[in-house]
Protein backbone atom coordinates (compact mmCIF):
# COMPACT_ATOMS: atom_id res chain seq x y z
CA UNK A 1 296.49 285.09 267.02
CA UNK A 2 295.10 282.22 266.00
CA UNK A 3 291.58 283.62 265.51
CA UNK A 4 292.75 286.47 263.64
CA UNK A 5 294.99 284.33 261.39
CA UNK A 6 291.50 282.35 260.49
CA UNK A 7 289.39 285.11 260.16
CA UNK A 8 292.36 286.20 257.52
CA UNK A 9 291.68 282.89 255.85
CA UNK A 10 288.00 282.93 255.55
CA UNK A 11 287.58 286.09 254.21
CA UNK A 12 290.47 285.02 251.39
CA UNK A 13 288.26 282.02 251.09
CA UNK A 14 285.16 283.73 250.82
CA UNK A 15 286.56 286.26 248.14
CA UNK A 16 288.15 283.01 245.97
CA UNK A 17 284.61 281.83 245.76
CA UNK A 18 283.11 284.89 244.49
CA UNK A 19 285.61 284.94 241.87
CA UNK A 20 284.80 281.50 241.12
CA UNK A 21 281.63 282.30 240.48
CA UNK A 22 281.91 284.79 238.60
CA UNK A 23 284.33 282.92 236.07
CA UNK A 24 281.87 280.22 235.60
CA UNK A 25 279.13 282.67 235.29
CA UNK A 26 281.00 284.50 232.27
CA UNK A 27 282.38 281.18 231.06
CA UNK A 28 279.11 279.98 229.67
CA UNK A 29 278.45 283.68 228.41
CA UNK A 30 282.05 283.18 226.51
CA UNK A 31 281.37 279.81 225.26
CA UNK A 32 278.08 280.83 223.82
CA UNK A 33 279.81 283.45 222.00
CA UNK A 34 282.73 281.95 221.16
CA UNK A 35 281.63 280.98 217.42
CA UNK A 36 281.05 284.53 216.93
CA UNK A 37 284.64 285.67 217.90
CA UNK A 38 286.25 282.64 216.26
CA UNK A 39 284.48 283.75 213.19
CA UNK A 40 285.86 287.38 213.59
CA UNK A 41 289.19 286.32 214.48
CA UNK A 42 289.34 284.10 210.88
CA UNK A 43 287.97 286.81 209.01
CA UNK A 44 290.13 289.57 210.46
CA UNK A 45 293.37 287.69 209.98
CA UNK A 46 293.24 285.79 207.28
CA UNK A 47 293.46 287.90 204.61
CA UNK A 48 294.78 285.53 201.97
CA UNK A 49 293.55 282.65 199.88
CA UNK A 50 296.20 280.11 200.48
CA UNK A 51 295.30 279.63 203.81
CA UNK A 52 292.75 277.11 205.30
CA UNK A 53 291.54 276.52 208.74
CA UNK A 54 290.94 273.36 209.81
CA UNK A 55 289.77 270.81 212.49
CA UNK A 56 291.81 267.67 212.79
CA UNK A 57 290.33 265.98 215.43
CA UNK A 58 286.28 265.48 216.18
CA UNK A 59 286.62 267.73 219.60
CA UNK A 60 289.17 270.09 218.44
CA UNK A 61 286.70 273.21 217.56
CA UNK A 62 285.00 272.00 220.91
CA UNK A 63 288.16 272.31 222.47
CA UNK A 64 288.94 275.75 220.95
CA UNK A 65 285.42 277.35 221.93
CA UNK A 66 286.20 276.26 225.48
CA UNK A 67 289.34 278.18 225.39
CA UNK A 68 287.51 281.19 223.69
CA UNK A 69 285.13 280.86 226.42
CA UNK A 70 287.49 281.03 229.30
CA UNK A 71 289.71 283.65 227.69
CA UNK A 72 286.48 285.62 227.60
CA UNK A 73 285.27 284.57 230.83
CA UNK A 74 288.81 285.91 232.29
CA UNK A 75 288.92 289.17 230.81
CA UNK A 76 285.61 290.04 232.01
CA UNK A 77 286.12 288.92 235.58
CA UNK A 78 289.53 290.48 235.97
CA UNK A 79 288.08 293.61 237.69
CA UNK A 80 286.25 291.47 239.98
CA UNK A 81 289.47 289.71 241.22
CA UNK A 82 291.56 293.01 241.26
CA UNK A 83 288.92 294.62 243.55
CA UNK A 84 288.34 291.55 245.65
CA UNK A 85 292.26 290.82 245.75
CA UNK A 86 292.87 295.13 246.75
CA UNK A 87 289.77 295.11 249.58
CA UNK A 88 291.66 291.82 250.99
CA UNK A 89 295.21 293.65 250.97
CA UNK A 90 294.44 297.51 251.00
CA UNK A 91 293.80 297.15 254.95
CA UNK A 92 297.74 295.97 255.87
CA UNK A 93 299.28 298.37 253.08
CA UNK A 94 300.86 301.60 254.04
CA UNK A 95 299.75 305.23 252.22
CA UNK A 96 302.90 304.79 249.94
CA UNK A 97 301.82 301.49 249.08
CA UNK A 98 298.29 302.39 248.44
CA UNK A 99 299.74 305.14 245.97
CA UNK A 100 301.75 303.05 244.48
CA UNK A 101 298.81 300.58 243.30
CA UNK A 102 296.96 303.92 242.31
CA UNK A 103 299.94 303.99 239.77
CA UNK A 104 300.56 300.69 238.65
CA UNK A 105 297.13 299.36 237.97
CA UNK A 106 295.57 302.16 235.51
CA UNK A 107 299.32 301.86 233.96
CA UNK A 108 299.08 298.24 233.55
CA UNK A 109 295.61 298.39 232.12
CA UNK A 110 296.61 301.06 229.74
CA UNK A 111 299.85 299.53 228.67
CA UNK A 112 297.82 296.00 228.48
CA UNK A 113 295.17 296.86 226.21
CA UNK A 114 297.63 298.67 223.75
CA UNK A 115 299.56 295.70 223.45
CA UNK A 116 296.74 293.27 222.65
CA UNK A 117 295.54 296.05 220.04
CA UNK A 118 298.92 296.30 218.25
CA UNK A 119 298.94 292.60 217.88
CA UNK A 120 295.83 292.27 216.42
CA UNK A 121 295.60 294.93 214.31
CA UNK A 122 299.13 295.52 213.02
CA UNK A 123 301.50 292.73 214.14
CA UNK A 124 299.11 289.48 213.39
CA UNK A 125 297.91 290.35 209.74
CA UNK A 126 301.64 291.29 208.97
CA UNK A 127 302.76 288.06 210.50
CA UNK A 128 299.81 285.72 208.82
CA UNK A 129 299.98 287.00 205.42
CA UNK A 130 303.89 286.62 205.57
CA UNK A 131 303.55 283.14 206.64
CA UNK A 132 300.35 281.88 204.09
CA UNK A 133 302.48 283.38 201.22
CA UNK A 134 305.81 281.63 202.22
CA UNK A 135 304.75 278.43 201.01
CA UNK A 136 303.05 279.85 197.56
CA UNK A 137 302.80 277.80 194.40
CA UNK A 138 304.20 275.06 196.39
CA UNK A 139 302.08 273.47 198.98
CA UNK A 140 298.73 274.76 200.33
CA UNK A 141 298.44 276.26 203.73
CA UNK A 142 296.39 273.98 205.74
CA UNK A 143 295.90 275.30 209.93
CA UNK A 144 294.55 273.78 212.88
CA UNK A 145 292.10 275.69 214.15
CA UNK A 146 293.50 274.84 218.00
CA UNK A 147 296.84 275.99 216.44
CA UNK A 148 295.81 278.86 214.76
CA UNK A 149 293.56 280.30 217.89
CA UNK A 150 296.23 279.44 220.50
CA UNK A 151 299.04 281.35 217.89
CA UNK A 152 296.93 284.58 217.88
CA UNK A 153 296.40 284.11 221.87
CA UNK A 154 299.79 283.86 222.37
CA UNK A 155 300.89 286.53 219.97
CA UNK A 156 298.18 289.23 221.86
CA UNK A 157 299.73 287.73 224.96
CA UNK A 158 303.40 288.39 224.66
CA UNK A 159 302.73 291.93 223.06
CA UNK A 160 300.43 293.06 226.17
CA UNK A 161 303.55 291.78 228.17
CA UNK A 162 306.06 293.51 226.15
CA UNK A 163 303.96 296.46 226.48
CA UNK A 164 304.62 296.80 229.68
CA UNK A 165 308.45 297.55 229.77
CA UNK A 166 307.57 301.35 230.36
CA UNK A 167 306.10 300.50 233.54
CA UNK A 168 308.98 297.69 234.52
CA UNK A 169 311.30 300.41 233.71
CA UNK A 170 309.97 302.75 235.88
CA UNK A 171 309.31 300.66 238.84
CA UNK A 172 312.65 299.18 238.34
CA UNK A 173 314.03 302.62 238.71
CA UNK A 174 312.38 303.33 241.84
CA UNK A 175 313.93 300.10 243.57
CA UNK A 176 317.10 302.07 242.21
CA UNK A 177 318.04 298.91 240.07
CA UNK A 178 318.76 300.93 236.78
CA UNK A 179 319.21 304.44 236.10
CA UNK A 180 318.06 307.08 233.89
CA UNK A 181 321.59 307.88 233.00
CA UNK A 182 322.12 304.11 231.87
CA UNK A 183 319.09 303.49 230.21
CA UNK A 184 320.15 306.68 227.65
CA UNK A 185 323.51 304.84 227.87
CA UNK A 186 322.49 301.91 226.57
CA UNK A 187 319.72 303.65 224.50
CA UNK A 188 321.61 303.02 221.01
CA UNK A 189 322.27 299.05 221.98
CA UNK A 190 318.75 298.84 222.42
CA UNK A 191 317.66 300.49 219.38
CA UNK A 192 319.73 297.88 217.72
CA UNK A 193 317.92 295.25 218.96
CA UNK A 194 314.70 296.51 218.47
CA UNK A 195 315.37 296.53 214.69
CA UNK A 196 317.23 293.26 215.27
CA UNK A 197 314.15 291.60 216.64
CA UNK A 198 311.56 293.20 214.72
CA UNK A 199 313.53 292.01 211.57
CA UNK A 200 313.33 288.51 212.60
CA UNK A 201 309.39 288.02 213.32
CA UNK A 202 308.36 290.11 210.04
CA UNK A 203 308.81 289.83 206.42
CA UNK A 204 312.31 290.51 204.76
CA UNK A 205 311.14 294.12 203.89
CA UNK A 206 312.33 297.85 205.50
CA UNK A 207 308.50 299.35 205.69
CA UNK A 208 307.19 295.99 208.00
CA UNK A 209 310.35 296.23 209.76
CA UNK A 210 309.84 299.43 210.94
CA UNK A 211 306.37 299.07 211.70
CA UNK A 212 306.97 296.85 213.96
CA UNK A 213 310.04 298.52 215.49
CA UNK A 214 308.18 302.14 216.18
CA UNK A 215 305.97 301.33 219.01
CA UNK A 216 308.93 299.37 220.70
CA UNK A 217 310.95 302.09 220.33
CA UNK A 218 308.16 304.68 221.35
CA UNK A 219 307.64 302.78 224.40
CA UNK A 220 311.32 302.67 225.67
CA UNK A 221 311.36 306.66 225.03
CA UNK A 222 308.16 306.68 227.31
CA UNK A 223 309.92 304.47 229.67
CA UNK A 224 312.59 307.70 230.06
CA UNK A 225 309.89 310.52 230.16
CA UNK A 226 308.37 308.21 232.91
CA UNK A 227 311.03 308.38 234.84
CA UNK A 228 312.28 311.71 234.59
């Protein structure tokens, strides 16, 4: 037993190192591009002239490349560490299990990318041009570029999350958590707070609003189709 619990642990270690590698490897590949995205990302998004970026301290655009760099570095090696982390645990899982992961990961991938893509291309320009103008013919927008690179992270971030509540739904369904019936139940509550929410993070105007509102919407309809 206790051989086979060590040969568990090499191969784990052995797989954590090639992943290791692998980040490092595309982490100097991402940090030698990372003034090339940062100069997309500025261009992209900042669509008005009241708005400056900025670096406030000598190692702050330093700083921010390295964070470009691993960001890149990450995305690139995540199929590595999905297939090295399924070869590990594919072995011990049963065929339901192994179907299950046929399922979820394409799903997540899907769900994932859409997310990031609706941040950057709708929600982000909305939300920066809303924000540079707030201040207008009052004070000048001045940004941090650390500030300014870790709010359009973070923004790409929680959308690919909340992108994913078709897929929660449905698995949550399966562990017969929720229902279909109460998630059309409910359906006009949540509608409410869609519009709710979306009105919050966007500009005091109907068209933004609903923008913003549509895909969330869209994706809780999916979330029933899913699991009918």
């Amino acid at each position: 037993m206790k051989l086979h619990l060590y040969e568990h642990l090499d191969e784990l270690r052995k797989r954590f190192l090639i992943i290791i590698i692998f980040l490092l490897l595309f982490f100097v590949i991402g940090f030698s591009l990372s003034n090339y995205f940062i100069k997309i990302i500025i261009n992209d998004l900042i669509l008005i002239e009241n708005v400056k970026i900025i670096g406030l301290t000598p190692v702050e655009y330093i700083l921010t490349q390295i964070r470009i760099g691993f960001i890149i570095s990450l995305i690139i090696t995540i199929p590595i560490i999905i297939y090295q982390a399924l070869v590990f645990i594919i072995p011990g899982l049963r065929r339901r299990e192994r179907d299950a992961i046929k399922f979820i990961l394409p799903a997540f991938f899907m769900l994932f990318v859409l997310g990031i893509s609706f941040a950057y291309f709708i929600f982000l320009p909305i939300a920066i041009y809303f924000l540079g103008n707030l201040s207008t013919g009052v004070v000048e927008n001045v940004w941090s570029i650390k500030e300014f690179i870790n709010f359009v992270i973070l923004s790409c971030l929680g959308s690919a999350l909340v992108f994913q509540l078709p897929l929660l739904l449905v698995l949550l369904n399966k562990l017969n958590i929720i229902s279909l019936k109460q998630l059309k139940k409910y359906r006009s509550h949540v509608y409410v707070l869609i519009f709710l929410m979306s009105a919050l993070i966007t500009p005091p105007d109907i068209i933004t609003m609903v923008i913003i509102a549509l895909p969330l919407i869209v994706l809780y309809e999916v979330s029933l189709l899913a699991i009918r």
